[in-house]
Protein backbone atom coordinates (compact mmCIF):
# COMPACT_ATOMS: atom_id res chain seq x y z
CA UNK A 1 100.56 78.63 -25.54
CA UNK A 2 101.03 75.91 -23.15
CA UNK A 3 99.01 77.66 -20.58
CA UNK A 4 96.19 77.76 -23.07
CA UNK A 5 96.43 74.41 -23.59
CA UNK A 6 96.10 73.43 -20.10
CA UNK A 7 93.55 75.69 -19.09
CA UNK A 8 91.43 74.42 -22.19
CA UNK A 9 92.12 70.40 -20.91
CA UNK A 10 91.32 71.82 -17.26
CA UNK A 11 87.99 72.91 -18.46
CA UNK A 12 87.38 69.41 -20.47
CA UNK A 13 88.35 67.31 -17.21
CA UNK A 14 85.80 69.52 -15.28
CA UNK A 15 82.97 68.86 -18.22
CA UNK A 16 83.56 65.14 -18.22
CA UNK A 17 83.60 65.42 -14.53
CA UNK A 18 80.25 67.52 -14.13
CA UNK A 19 78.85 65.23 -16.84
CA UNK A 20 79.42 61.91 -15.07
CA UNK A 21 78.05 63.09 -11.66
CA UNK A 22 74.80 64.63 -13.40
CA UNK A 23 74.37 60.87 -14.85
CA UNK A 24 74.92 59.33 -11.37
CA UNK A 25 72.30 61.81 -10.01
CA UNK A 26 69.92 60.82 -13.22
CA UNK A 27 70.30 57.16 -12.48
CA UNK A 28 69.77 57.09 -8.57
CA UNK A 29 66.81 59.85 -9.10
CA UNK A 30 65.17 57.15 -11.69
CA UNK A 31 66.00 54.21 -9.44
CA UNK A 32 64.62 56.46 -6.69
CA UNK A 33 61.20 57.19 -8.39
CA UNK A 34 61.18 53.14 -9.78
CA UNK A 35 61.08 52.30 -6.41
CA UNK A 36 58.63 54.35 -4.91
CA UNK A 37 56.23 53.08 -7.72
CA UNK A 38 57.11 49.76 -6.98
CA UNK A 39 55.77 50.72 -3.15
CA UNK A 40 52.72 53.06 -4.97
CA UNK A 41 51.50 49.18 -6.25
CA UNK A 42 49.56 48.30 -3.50
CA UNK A 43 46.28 49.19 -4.07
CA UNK A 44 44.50 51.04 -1.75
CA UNK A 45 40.80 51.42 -3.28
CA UNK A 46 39.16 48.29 -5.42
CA UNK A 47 36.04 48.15 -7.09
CA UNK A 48 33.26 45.93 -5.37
CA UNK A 49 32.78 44.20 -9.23
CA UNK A 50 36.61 42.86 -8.80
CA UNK A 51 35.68 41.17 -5.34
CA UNK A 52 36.24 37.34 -5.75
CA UNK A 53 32.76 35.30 -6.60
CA UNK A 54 33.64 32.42 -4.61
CA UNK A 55 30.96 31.14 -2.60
CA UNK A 56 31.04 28.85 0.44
CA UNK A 57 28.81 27.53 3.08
CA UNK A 58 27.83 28.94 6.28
CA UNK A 59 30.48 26.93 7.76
CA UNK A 60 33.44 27.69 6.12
CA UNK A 61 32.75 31.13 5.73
CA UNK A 62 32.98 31.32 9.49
CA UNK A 63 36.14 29.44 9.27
CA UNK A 64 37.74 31.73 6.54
CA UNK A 65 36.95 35.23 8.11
CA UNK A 66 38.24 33.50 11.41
CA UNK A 67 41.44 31.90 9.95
CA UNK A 68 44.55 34.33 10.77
CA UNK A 69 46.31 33.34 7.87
CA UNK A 70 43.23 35.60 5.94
CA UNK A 71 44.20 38.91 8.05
CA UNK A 72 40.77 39.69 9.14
CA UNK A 73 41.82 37.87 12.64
CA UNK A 74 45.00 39.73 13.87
CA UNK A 75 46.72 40.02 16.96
CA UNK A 76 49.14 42.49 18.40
CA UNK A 77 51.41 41.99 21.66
CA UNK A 78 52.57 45.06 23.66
CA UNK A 79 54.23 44.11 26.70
CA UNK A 80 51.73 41.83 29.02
CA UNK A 81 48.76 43.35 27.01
CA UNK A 82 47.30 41.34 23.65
CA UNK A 83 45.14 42.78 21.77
CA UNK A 84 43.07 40.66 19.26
CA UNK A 85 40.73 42.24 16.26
CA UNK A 86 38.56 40.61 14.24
CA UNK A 87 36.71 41.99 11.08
CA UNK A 88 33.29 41.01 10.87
CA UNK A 89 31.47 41.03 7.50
CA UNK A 90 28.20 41.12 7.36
CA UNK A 91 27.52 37.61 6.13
CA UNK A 92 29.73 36.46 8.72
CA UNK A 93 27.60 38.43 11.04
CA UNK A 94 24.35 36.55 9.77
CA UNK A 95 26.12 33.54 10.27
CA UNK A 96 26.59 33.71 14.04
CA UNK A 97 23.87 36.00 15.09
CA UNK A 98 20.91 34.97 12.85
CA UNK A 99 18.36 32.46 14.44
CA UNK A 100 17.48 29.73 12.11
CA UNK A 101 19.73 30.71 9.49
CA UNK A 102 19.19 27.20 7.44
CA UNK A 103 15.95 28.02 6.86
CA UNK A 104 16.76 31.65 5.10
CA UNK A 105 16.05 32.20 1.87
CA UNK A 106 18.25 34.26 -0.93
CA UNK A 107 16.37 37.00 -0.79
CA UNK A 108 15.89 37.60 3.33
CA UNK A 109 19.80 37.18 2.82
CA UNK A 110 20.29 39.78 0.45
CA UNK A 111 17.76 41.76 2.91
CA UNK A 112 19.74 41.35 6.11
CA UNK A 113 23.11 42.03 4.05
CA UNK A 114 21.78 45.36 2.84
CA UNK A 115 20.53 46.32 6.03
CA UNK A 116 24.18 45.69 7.45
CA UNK A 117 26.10 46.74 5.02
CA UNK A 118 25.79 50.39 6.00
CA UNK A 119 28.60 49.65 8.53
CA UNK A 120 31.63 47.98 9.19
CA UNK A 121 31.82 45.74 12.00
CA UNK A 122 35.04 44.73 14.64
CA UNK A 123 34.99 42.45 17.79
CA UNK A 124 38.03 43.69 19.99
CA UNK A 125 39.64 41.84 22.82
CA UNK A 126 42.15 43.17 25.12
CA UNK A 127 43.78 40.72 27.43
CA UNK A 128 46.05 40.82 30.46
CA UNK A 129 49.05 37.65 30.26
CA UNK A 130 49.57 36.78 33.55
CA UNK A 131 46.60 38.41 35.19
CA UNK A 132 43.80 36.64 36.40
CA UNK A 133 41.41 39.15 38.49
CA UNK A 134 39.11 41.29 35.76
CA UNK A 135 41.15 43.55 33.71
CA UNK A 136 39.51 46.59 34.69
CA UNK A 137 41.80 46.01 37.50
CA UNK A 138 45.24 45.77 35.60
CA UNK A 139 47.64 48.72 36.18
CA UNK A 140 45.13 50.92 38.61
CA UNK A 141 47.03 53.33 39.60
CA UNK A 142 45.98 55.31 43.77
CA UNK A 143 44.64 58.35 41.57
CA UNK A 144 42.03 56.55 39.98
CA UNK A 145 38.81 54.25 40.57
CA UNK A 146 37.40 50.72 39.40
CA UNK A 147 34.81 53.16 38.59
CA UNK A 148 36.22 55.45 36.93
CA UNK A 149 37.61 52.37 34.45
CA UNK A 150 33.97 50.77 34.82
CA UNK A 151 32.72 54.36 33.08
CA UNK A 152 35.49 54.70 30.79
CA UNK A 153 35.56 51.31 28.98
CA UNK A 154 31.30 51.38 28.52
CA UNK A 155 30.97 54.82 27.32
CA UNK A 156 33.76 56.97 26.67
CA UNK A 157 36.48 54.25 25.51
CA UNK A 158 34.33 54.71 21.89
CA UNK A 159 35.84 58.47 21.52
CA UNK A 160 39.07 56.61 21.05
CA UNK A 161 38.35 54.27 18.56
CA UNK A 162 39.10 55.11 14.82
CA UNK A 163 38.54 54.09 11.46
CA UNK A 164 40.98 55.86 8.95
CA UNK A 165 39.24 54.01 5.52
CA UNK A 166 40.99 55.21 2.35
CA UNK A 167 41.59 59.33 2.88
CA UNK A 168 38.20 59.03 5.76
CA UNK A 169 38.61 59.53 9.13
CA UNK A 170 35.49 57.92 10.87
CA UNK A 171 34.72 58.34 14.48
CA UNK A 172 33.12 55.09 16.11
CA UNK A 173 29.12 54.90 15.56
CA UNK A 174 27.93 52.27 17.80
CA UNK A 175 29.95 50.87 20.63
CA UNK A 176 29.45 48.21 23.16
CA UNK A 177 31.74 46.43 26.40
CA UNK A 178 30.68 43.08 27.06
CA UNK A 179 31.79 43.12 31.08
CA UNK A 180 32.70 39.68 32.22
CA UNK A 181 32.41 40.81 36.51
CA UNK A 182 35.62 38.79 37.88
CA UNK A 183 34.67 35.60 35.29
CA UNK A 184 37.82 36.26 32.75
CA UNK A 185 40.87 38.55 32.93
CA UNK A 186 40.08 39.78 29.45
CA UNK A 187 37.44 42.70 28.12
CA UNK A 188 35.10 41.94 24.90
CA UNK A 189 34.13 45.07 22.95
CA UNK A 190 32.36 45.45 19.24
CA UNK A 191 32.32 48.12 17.36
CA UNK A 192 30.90 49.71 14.03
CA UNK A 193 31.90 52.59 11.78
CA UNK A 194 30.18 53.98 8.54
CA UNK A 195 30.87 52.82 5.43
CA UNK A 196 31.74 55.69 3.41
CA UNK A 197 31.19 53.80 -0.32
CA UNK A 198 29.71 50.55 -0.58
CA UNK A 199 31.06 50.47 -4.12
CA UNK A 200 34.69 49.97 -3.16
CA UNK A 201 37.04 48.05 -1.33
CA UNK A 202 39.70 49.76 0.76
CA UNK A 203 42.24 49.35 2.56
CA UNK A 204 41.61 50.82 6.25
CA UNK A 205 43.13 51.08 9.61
CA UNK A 206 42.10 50.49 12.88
CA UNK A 207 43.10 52.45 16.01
CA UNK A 208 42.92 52.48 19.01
CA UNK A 209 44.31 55.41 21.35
CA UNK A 210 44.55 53.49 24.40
CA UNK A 211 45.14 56.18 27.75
CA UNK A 212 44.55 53.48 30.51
CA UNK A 213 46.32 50.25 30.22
CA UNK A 214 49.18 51.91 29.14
CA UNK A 215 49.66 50.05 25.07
CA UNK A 216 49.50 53.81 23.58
CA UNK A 217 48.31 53.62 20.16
CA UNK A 218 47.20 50.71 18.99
CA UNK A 219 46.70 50.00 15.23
CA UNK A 220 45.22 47.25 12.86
CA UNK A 221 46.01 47.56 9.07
CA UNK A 222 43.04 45.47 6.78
CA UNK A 223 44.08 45.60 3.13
CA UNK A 224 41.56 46.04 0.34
CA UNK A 225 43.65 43.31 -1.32
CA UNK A 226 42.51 40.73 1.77
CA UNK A 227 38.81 42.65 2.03
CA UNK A 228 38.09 41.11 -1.86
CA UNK A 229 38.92 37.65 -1.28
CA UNK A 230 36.30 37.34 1.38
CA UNK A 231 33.90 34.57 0.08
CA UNK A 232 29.76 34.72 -0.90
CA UNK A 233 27.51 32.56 1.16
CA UNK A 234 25.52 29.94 -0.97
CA UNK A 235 22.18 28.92 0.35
């Protein structure tokens, strides 16, 4: 009788016991998915009608989309090499590039925007610290040519260059290396990428497979969260 009586408490402890760890499982498994909402939050995709409606001059737009604090200016450090990005909307684009831009009206604006719209624009610089012959030159190694660098960073460097934009991954559509010829030990380069929706906002990601200087991959990250506070130009 006594051995009944034990094995029948035995197999209680081990319920209780089986019961409590099932809980703790329950609990971290909820804290678990709770927090990998909490990460889900930031959005990725926003619609263009829940951009901001601010408006600013010509001015301070330039000063905005050119303020670091605003993410569209970043910079990254690997080693001796910086690399600096900057997203260029296409109002900002107007801005510096259109002649006699205080004399447009609101609709040539809203013509020129249009016509840019179709793509998304980035100025890259890649600079050498320290280095102060043309940065073709930086890290040549005996097996290769200024030449060879010369043909790589004005034509083929734009294979490299991607745009992953929401789930798309966009190859680089129009590419150009501003060559500087022993005046700066830094390279300029812009380039453009479709714009798969021009209904939303999303967050996107710049890269840059480097296989010259050295850096490796190099990547940007421009939240749709930054992309809708951009201001509106008022005329």
């Amino acid at each position: 009788m006594k051995s009944s009586k034990y094995i029948i408490l035995s197999f209680i402890a081990l319920t209780l016991t089986l019961l409590v760890v099932a809980c703790g499982n329950n609990v971290a498994i909820t804290a678990s998915k709770e927090d990998s909402g909490s990460e889900a939050q930031e959005e990725t995709s926003i619609s263009i009608a829940e951009a901001t409606t601010r408006t600013c001059s010509p001015q301070e737009l330039m000063l905005w989309v050119e303020d670091p604090n605003n993410n569209l200016r970043q910079e990254k450090k690997l080693g001796e090499l910086t690399f600096t990005i900057q997203y260029k909307p296409s109002q900002y684009i107007i801005c510096k590039e259109y002649d006699g831009f205080d004399k447009m009206t609101a609709d040539t604006l809203a013509k020129e925007s249009e016509q840019l719209d179709d793509m998304q624009y980035f100025n890259i610089r890649v600079k050498i610290d320290g280095f102060n012959d043309e940065f073709l030159k930086y890290n040549l190694a005996p097996s290769q040519s200024y030449e060879d660098r010369v043909k790589y960073f004005s034509f083929e460097m734009q294979r490299d260059l991607k745009l992953v934009d929401g789930t798309d991954t966009l190859d680089c559509a129009l590419f150009h290396f501003e060559r500087t010829f022993n005046v700066a030990p830094y390279g300029n380069f812009m380039a453009a990428f479709p714009r798969p929706d021009k209904n939303k906002i999303t967050t996107k990601t710049f890269v840059y497979n480097d296989k010259y200087l050295g850096s490796g991959s190099v990547k940007f990250l421009f939240k749709a969260t930054d992309l809708k506070e951009i201001p509106k130009l008022s005329l």
